[in-house]
C-alpha atoms as a PDB file:
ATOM      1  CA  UNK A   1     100.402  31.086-109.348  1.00  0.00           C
ATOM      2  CA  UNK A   2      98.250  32.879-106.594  1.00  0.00           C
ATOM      3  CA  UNK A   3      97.387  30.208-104.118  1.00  0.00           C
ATOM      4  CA  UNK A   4      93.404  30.075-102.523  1.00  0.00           C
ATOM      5  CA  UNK A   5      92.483  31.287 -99.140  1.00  0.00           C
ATOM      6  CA  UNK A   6      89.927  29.441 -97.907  1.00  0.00           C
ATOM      7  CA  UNK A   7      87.731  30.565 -95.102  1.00  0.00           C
ATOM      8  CA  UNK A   8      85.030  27.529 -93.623  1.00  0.00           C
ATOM      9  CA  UNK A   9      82.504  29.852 -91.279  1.00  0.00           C
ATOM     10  CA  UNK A  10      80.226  26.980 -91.402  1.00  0.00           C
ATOM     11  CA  UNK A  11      79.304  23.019 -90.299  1.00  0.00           C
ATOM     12  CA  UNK A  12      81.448  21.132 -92.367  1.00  0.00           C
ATOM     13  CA  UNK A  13      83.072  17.697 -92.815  1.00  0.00           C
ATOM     14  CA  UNK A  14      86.627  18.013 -95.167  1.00  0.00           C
ATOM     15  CA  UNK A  15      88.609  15.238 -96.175  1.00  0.00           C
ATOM     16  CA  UNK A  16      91.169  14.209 -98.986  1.00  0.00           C
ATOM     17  CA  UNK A  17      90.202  12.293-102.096  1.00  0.00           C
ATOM     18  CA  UNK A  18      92.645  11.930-105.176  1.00  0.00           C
ATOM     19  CA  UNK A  19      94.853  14.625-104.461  1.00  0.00           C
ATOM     20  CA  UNK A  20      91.742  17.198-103.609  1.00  0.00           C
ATOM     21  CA  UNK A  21      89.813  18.785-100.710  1.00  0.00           C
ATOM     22  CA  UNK A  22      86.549  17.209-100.463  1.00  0.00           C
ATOM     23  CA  UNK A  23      84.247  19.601 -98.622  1.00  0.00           C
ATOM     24  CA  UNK A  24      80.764  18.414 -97.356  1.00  0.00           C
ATOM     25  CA  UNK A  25      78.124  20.347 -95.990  1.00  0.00           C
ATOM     26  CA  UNK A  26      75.591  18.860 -93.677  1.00  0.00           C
ATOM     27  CA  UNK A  27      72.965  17.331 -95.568  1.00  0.00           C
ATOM     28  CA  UNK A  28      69.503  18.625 -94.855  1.00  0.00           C
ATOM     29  CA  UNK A  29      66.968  15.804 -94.577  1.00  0.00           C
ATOM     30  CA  UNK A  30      63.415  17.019 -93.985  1.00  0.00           C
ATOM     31  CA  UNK A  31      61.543  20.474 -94.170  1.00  0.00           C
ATOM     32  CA  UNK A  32      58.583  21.408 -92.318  1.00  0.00           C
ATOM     33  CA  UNK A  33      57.039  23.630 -95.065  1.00  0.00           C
ATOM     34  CA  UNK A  34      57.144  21.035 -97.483  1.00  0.00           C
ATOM     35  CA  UNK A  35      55.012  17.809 -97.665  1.00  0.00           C
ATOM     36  CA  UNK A  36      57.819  15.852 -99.710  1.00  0.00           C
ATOM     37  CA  UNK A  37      61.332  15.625 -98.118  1.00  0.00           C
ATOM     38  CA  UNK A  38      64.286  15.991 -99.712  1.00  0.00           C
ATOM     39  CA  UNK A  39      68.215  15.708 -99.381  1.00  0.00           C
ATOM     40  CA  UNK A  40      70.566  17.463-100.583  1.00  0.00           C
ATOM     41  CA  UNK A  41      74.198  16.192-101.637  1.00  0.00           C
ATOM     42  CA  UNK A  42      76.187  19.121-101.026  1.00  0.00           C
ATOM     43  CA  UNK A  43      79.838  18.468-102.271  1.00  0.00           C
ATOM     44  CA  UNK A  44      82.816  20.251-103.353  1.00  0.00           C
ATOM     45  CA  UNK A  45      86.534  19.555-104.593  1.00  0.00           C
ATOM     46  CA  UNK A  46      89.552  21.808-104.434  1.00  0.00           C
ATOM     47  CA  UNK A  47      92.916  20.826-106.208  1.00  0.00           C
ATOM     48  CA  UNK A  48      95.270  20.792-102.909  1.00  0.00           C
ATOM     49  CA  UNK A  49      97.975  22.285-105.142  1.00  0.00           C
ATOM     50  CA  UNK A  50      95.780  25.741-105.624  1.00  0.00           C
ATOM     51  CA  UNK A  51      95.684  25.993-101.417  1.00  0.00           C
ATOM     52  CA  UNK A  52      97.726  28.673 -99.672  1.00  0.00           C
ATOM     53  CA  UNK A  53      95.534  29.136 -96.395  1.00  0.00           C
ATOM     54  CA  UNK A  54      92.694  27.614 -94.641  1.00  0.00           C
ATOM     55  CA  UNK A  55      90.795  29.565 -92.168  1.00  0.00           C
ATOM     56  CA  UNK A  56      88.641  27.269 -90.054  1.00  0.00           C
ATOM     57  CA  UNK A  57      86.037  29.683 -88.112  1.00  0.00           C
ATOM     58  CA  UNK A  58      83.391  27.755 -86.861  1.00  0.00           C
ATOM     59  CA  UNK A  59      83.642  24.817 -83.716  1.00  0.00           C
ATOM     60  CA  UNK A  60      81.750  22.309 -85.951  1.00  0.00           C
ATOM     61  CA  UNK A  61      84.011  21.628 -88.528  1.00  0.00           C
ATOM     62  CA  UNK A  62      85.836  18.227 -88.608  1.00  0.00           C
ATOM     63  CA  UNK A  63      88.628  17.647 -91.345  1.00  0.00           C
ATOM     64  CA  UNK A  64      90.886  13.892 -91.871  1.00  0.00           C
ATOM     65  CA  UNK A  65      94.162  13.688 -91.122  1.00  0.00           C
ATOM     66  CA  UNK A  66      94.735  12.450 -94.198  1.00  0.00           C
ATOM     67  CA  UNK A  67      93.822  16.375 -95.503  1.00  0.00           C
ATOM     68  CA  UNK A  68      95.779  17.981 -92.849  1.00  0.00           C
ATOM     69  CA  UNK A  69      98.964  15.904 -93.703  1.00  0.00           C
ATOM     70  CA  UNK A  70      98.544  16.493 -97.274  1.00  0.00           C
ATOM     71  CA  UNK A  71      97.815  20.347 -96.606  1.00  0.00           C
ATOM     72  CA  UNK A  72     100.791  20.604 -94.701  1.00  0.00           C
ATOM     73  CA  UNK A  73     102.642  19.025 -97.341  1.00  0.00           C
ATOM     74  CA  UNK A  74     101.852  21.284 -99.726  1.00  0.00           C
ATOM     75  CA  UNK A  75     103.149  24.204 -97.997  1.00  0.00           C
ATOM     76  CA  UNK A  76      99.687  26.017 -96.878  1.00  0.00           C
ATOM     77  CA  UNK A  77      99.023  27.770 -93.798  1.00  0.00           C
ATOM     78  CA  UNK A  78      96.161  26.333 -91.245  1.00  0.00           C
ATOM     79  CA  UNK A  79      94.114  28.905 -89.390  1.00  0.00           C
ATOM     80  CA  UNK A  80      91.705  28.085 -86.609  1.00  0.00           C
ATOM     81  CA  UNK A  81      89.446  30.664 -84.872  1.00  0.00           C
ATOM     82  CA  UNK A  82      87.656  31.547 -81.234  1.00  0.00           C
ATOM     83  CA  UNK A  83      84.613  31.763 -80.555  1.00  0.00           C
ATOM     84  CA  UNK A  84      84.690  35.206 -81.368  1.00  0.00           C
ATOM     85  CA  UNK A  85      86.192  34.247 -84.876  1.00  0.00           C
ATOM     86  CA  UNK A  86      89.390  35.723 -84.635  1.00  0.00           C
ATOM     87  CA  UNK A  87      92.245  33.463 -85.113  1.00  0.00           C
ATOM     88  CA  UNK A  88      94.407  31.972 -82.644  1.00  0.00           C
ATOM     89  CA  UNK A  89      96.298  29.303 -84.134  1.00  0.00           C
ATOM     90  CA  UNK A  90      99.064  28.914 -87.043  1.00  0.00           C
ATOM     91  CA  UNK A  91      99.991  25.637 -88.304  1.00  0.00           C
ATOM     92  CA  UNK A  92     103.118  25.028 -90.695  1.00  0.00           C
ATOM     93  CA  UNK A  93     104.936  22.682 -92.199  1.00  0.00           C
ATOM     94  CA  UNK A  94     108.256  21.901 -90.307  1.00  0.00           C
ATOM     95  CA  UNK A  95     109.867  21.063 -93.870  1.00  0.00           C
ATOM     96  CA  UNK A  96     109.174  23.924 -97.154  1.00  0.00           C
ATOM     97  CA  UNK A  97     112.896  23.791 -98.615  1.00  0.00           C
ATOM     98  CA  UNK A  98     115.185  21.471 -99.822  1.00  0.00           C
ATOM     99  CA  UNK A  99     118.205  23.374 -98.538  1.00  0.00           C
ATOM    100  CA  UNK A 100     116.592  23.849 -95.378  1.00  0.00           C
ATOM    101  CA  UNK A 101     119.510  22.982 -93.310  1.00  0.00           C
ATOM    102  CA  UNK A 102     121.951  25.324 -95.121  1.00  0.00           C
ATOM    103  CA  UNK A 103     119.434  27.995 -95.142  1.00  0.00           C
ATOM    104  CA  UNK A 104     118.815  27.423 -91.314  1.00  0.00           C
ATOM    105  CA  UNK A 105     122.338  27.843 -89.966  1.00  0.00           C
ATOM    106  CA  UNK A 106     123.151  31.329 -92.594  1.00  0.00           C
ATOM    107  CA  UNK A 107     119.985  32.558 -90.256  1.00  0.00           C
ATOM    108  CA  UNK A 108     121.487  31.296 -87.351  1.00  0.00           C
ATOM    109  CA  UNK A 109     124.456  33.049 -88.200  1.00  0.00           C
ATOM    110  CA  UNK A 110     123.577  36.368 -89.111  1.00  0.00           C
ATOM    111  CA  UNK A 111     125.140  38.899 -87.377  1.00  0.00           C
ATOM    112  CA  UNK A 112     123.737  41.805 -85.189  1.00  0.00           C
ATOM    113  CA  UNK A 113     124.754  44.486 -87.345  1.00  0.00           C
ATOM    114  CA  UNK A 114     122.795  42.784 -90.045  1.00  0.00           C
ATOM    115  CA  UNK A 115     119.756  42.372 -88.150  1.00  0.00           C
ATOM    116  CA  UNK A 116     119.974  46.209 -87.180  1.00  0.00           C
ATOM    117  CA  UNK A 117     120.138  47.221 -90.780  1.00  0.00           C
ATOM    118  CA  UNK A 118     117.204  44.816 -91.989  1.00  0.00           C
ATOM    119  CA  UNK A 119     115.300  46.107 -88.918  1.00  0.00           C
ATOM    120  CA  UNK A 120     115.744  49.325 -89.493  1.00  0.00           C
ATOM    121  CA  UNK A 121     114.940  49.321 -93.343  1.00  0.00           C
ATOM    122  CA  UNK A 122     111.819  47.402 -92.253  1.00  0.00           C
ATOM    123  CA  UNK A 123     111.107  49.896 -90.279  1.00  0.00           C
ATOM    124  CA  UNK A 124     111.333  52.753 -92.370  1.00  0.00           C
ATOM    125  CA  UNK A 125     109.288  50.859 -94.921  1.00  0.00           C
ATOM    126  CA  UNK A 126     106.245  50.792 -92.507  1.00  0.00           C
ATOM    127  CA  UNK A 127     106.647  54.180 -91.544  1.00  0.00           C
ATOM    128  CA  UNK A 128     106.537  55.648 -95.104  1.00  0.00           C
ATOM    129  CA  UNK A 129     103.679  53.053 -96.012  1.00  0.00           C
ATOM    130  CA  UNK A 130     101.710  53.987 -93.321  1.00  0.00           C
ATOM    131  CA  UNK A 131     102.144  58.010 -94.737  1.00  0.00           C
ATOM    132  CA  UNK A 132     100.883  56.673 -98.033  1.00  0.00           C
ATOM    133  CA  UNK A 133      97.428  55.384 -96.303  1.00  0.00           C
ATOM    134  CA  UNK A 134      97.177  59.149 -94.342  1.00  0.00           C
ATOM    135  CA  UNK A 135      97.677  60.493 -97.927  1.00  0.00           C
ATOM    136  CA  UNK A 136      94.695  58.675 -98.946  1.00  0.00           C
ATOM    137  CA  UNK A 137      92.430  59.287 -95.974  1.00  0.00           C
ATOM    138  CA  UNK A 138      93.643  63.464 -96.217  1.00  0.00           C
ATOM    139  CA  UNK A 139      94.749  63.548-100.033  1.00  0.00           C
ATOM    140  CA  UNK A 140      97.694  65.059 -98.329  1.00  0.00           C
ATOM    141  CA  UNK A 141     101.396  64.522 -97.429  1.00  0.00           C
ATOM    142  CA  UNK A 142     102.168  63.227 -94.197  1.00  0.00           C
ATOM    143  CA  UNK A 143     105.652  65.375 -94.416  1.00  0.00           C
ATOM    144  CA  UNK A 144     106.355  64.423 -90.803  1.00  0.00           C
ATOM    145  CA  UNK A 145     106.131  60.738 -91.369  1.00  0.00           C
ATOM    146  CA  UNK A 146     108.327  61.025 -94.024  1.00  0.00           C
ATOM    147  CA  UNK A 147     110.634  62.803 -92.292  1.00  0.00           C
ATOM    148  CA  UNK A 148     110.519  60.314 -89.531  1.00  0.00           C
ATOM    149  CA  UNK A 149     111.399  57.269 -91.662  1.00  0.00           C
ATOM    150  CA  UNK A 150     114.526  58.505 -93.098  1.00  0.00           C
ATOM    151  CA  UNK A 151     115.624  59.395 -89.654  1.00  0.00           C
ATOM    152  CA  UNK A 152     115.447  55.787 -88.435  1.00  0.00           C
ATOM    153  CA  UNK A 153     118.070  54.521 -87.120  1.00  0.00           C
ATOM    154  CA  UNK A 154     120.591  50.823 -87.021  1.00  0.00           C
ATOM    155  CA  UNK A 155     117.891  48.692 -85.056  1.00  0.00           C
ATOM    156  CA  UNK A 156     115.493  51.929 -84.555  1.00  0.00           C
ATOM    157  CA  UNK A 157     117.411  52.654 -81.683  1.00  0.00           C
ATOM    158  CA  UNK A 158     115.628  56.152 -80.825  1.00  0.00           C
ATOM    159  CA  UNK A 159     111.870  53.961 -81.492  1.00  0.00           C
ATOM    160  CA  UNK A 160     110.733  56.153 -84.519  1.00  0.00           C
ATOM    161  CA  UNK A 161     108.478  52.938 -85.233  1.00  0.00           C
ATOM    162  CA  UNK A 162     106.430  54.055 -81.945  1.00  0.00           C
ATOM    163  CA  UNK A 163     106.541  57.381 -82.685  1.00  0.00           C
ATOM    164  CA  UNK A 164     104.870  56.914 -85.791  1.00  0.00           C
ATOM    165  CA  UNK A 165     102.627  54.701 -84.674  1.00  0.00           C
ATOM    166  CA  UNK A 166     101.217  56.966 -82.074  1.00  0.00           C
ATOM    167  CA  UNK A 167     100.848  59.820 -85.174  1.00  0.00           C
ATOM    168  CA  UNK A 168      99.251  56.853 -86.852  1.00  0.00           C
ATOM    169  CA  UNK A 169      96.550  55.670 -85.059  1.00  0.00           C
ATOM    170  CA  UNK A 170      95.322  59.062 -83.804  1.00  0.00           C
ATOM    171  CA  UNK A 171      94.885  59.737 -87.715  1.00  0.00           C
ATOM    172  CA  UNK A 172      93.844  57.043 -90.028  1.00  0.00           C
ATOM    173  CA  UNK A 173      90.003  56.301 -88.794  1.00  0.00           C
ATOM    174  CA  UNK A 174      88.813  60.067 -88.899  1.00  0.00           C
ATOM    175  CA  UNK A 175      85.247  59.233 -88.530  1.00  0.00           C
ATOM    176  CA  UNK A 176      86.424  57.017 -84.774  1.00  0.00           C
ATOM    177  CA  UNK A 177      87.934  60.018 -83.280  1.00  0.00           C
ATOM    178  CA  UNK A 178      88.281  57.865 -80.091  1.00  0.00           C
ATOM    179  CA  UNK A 179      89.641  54.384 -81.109  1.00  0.00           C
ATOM    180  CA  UNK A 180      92.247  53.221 -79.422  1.00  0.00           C
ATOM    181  CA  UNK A 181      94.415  49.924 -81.443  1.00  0.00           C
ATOM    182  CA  UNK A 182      94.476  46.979 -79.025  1.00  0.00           C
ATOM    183  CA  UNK A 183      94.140  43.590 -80.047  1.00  0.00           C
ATOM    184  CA  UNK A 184      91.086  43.137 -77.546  1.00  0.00           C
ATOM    185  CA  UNK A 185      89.512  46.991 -78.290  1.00  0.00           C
ATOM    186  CA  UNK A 186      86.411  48.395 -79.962  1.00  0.00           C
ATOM    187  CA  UNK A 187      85.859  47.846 -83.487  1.00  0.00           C
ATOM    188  CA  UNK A 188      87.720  48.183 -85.764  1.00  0.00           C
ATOM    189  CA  UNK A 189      89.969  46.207 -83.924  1.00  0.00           C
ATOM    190  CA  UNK A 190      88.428  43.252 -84.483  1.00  0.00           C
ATOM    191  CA  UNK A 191      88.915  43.814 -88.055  1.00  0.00           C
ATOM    192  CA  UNK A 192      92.526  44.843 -87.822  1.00  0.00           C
ATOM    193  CA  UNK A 193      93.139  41.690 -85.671  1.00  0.00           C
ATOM    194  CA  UNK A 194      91.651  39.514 -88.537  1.00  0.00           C
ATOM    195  CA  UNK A 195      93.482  41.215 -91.665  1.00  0.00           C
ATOM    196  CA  UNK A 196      96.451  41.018 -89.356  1.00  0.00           C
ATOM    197  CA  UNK A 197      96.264  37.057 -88.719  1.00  0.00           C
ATOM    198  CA  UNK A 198      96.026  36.441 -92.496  1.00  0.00           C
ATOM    199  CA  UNK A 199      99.059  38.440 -94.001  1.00  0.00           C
ATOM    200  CA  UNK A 200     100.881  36.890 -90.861  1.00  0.00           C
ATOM    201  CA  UNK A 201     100.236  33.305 -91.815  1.00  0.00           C
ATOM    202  CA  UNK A 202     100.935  34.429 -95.590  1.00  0.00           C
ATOM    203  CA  UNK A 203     104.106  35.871 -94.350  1.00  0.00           C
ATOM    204  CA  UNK A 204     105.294  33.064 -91.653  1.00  0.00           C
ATOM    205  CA  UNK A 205     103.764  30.248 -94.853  1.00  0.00           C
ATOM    206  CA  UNK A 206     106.303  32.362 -97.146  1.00  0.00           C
ATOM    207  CA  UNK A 207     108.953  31.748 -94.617  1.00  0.00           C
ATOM    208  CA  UNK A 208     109.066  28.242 -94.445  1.00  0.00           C
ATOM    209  CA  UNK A 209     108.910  28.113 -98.048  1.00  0.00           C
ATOM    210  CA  UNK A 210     112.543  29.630 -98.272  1.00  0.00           C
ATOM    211  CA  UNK A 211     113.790  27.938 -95.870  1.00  0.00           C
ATOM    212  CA  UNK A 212     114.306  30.452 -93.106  1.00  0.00           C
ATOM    213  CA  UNK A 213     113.001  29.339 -89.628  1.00  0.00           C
ATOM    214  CA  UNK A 214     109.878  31.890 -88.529  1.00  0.00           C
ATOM    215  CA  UNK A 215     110.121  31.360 -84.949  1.00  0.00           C
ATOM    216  CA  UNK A 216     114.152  33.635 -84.939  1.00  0.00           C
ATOM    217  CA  UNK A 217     112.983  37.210 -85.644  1.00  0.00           C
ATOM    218  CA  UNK A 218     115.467  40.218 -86.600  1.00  0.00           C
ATOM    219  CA  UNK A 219     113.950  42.136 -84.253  1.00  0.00           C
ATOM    220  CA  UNK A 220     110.838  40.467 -82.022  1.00  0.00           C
ATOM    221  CA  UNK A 221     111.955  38.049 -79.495  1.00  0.00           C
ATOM    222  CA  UNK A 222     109.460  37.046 -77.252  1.00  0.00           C
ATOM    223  CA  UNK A 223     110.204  34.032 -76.041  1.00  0.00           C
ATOM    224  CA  UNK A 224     106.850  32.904 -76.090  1.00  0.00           C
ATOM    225  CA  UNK A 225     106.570  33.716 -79.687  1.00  0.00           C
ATOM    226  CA  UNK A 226     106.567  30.913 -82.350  1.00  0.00           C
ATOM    227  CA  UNK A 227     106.398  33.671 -85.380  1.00  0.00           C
ATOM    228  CA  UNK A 228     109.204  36.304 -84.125  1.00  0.00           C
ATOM    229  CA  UNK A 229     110.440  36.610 -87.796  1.00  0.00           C
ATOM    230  CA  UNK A 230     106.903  36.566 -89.285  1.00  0.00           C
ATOM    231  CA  UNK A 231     106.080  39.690 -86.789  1.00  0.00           C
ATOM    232  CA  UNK A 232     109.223  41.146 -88.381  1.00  0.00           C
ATOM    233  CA  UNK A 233     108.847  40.860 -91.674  1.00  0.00           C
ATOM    234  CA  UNK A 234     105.081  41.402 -92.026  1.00  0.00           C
ATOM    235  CA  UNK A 235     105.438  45.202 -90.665  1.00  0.00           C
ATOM    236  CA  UNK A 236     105.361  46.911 -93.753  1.00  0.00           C
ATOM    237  CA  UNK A 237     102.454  44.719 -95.187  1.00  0.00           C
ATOM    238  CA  UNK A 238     100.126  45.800 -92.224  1.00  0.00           C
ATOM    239  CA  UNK A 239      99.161  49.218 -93.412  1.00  0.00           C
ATOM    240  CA  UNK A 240      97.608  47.183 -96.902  1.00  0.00           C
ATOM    241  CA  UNK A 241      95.123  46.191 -94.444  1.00  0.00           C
ATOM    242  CA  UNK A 242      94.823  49.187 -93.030  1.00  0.00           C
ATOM    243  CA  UNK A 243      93.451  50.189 -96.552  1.00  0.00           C
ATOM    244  CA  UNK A 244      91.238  47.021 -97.354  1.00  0.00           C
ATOM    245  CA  UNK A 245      89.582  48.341 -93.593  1.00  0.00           C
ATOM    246  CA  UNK A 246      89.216  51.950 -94.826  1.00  0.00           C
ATOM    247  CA  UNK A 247      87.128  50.517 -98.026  1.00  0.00           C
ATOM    248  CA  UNK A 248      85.174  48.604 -95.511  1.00  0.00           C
ATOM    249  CA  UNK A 249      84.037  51.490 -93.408  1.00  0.00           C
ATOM    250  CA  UNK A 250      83.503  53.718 -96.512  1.00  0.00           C
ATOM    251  CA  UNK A 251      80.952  51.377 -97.496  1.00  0.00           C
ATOM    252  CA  UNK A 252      79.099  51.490 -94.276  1.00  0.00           C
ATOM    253  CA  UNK A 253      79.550  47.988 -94.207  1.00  0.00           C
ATOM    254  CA  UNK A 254      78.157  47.071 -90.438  1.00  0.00           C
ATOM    255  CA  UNK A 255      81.351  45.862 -88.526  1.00  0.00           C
ATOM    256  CA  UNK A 256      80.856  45.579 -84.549  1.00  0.00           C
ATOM    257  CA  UNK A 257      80.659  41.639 -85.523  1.00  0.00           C
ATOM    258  CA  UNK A 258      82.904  39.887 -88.063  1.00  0.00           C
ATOM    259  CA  UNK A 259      79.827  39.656 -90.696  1.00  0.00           C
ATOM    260  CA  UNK A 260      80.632  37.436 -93.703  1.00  0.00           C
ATOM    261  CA  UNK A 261      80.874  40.413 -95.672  1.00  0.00           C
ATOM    262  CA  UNK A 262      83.735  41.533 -93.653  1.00  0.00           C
ATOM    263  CA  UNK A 263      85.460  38.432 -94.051  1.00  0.00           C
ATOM    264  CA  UNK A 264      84.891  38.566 -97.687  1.00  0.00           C
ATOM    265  CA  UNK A 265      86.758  41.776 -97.989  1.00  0.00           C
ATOM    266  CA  UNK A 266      89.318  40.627 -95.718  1.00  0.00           C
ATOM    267  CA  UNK A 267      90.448  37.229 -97.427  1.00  0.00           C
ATOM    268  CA  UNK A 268      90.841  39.067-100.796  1.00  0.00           C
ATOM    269  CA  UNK A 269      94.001  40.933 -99.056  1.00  0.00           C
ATOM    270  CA  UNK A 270      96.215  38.268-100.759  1.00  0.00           C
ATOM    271  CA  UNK A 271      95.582  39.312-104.342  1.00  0.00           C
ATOM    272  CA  UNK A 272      95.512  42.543-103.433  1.00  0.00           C
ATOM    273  CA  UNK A 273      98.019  44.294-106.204  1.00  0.00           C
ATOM    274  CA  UNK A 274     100.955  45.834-104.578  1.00  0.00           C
ATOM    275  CA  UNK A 275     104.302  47.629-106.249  1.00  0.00           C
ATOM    276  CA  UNK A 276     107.126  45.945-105.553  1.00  0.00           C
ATOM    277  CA  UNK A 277     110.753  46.226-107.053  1.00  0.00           C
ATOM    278  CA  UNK A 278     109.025  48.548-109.600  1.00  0.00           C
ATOM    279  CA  UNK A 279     106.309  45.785-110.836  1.00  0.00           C
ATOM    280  CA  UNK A 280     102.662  45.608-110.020  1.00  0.00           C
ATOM    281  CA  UNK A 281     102.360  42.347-108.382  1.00  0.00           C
ATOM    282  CA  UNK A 282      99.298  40.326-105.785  1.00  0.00           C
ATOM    283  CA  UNK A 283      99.873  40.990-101.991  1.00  0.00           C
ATOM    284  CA  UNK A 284     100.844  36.879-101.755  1.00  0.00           C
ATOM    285  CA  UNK A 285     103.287  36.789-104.402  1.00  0.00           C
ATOM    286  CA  UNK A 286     105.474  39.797-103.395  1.00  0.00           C
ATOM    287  CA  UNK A 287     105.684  38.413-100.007  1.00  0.00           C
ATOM    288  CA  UNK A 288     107.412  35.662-101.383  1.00  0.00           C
ATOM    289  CA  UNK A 289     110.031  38.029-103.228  1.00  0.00           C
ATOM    290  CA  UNK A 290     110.118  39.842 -99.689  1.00  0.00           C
ATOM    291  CA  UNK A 291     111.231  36.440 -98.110  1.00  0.00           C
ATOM    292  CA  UNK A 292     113.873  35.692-100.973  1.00  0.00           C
ATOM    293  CA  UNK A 293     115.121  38.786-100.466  1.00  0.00           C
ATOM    294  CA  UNK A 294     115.425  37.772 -97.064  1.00  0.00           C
ATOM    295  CA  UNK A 295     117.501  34.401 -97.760  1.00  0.00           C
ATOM    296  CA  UNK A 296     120.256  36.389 -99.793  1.00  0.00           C
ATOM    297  CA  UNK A 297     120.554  38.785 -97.160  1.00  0.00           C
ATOM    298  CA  UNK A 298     121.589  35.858 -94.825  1.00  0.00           C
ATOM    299  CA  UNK A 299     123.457  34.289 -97.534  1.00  0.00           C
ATOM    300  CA  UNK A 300     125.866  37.674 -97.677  1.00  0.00           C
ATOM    301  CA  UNK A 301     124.866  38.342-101.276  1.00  0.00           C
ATOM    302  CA  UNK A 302     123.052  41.393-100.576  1.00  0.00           C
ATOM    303  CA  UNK A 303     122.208  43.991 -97.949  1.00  0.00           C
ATOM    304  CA  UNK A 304     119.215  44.778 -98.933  1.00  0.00           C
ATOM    305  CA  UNK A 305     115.408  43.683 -98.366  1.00  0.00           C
ATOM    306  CA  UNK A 306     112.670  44.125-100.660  1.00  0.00           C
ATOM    307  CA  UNK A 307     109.614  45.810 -99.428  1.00  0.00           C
ATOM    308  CA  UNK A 308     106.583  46.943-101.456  1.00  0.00           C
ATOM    309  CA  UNK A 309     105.948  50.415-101.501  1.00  0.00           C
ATOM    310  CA  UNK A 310     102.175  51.853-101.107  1.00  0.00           C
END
């Protein structure tokens, strides 16, 4: 089942109520143009069960804690937003498997030439993704990328990953001949930032769900970094949203501000269909087989992790 993302952009009260999220708009109680006021009951339910991520984007929105606790419960990722509505904070449940503990110390345990191999697969699974989304912009090969990902190294020890990136960047938005990818640069950055922030949280929410911890990456170790192994493993997913962004500016959609259209686009990047391990399958669930993939590499019973393929 593909769980609900859930963005809140506006005043809102939510709290919990027989198993469901009880949203409440603020009620309005008089208008001017009218003689006879009025009042207007706005409520709506949501099964908690059908919840994967909540996005909270605007500073007057209060939810229970009764909601959160429940929310958390049920495994789904809790987003809250700046000012300038791009996200800044992840919340997770501390406990999504009930063979946590096992699965925690086979991560704990993995060795460095392990790490190096899943890195560098990762790796060349971004690179040859990101060749797919020149392909579509040029409706030709990117031989060079390709080339570059099956030269990748254990651990991408010669930084092929930056290499590519570099190629990348300077391609993919051929009508911004200028931009520049930084989290706080011109548009579309502020789109990539958001896309980014919600395959991360479906990532790092897919995570806990197997039982691996999110904060110990393969490859990212910032020590300041709660989501090391979320930063990891959402690599290859990234250049989806480099595609939901293309549509976006194709349709001349205005994006210097995060409109609500944007958004729109942006939260569908979960059901997004995706090929993975030869089936057609929504961005959110092959995540999950990515992270699975994951455990049994920790677990010794494979070598392998499973990546969809643009």
């Amino acid at each position: 089942m593909i769980k609900k993302v859930l963005c809140f952009s506006n005043p809102a009260y939510l709290s919990l109520q027989n198993a469901q999220l009880v949203l409440k708009l603020p009620e309005v109680e008089k208008n001017s143009t009218f003689r006879s006021s009025f009042k207007q009951n706005a409520t709506r339910t949501i099964p908690i069960e059908d919840i994967g991520v909540v996005v909270l984007d605007n500073k007057q929105i209060t939810l229970t804690q009764g909601l959160l606790e429940s929310l958390l419960e049920n495994n789904c990722a809790v987003i809250t937003c700046d000012e300038r509505h791009l996200p800044v904070g992840l919340m997770l449940p501390l406990e999504g498997n009930t063979i946590q503990n096992e699965r925690f110390r086979s991560q704990l345990d993995a060795s460095l030439p392990l790490k190096k191999q899943l890195w560098q697969q990762t790796v060349q699974c971004k690179i040859r993704n990101q060749a797919a989304v020149l392909q579509r912009v040029y409706n030709e090969t990117a031989d060079n990328m390709l080339a570059w990902s099956q030269l990748v190294k254990s651990g991408d020890s010669t930084n092929l990953e930056g290499r590519a990136a570099a190629f990348y960047w300077k391609q993919v938005f051929i009508d911004s001949p200028h931009f520049i990818r930084g989290r706080k640069g011109e548009p579309p950055n502020n789109l990539l930032n958001y896309g980014y922030a919600i395959v991360r949280a479906i990532v790092a929410r897919a995570l806990v769900s197997s039982g691996l911890l999110p904060t110990l990456g393969i490859h990212h170790h910032n020590r300041y970094n709660a989501y090391c192994l979320a930063d990891d493993i959402m690599e290859p997913y990234r250049p989806y949203v480099d595609i939901k962004i293309l549509e976006i500016l194709e349709q001349g959609i205005e994006h210097d501000e995060l409109s609500k259209e944007c958004k729109q686009m942006l939260l569908s990047i979960p059901v997004m269909d995706v090929s993975i391990n030869g089936q057609t399958s929504p961005l959110m669930l092959a995540v999950t087989q990515t992270t699975a993939s994951l455990v049994k590499c920790f677990n010794g019973e494979s070598r392998k992790i499973i990546y969809p393929e643009l």
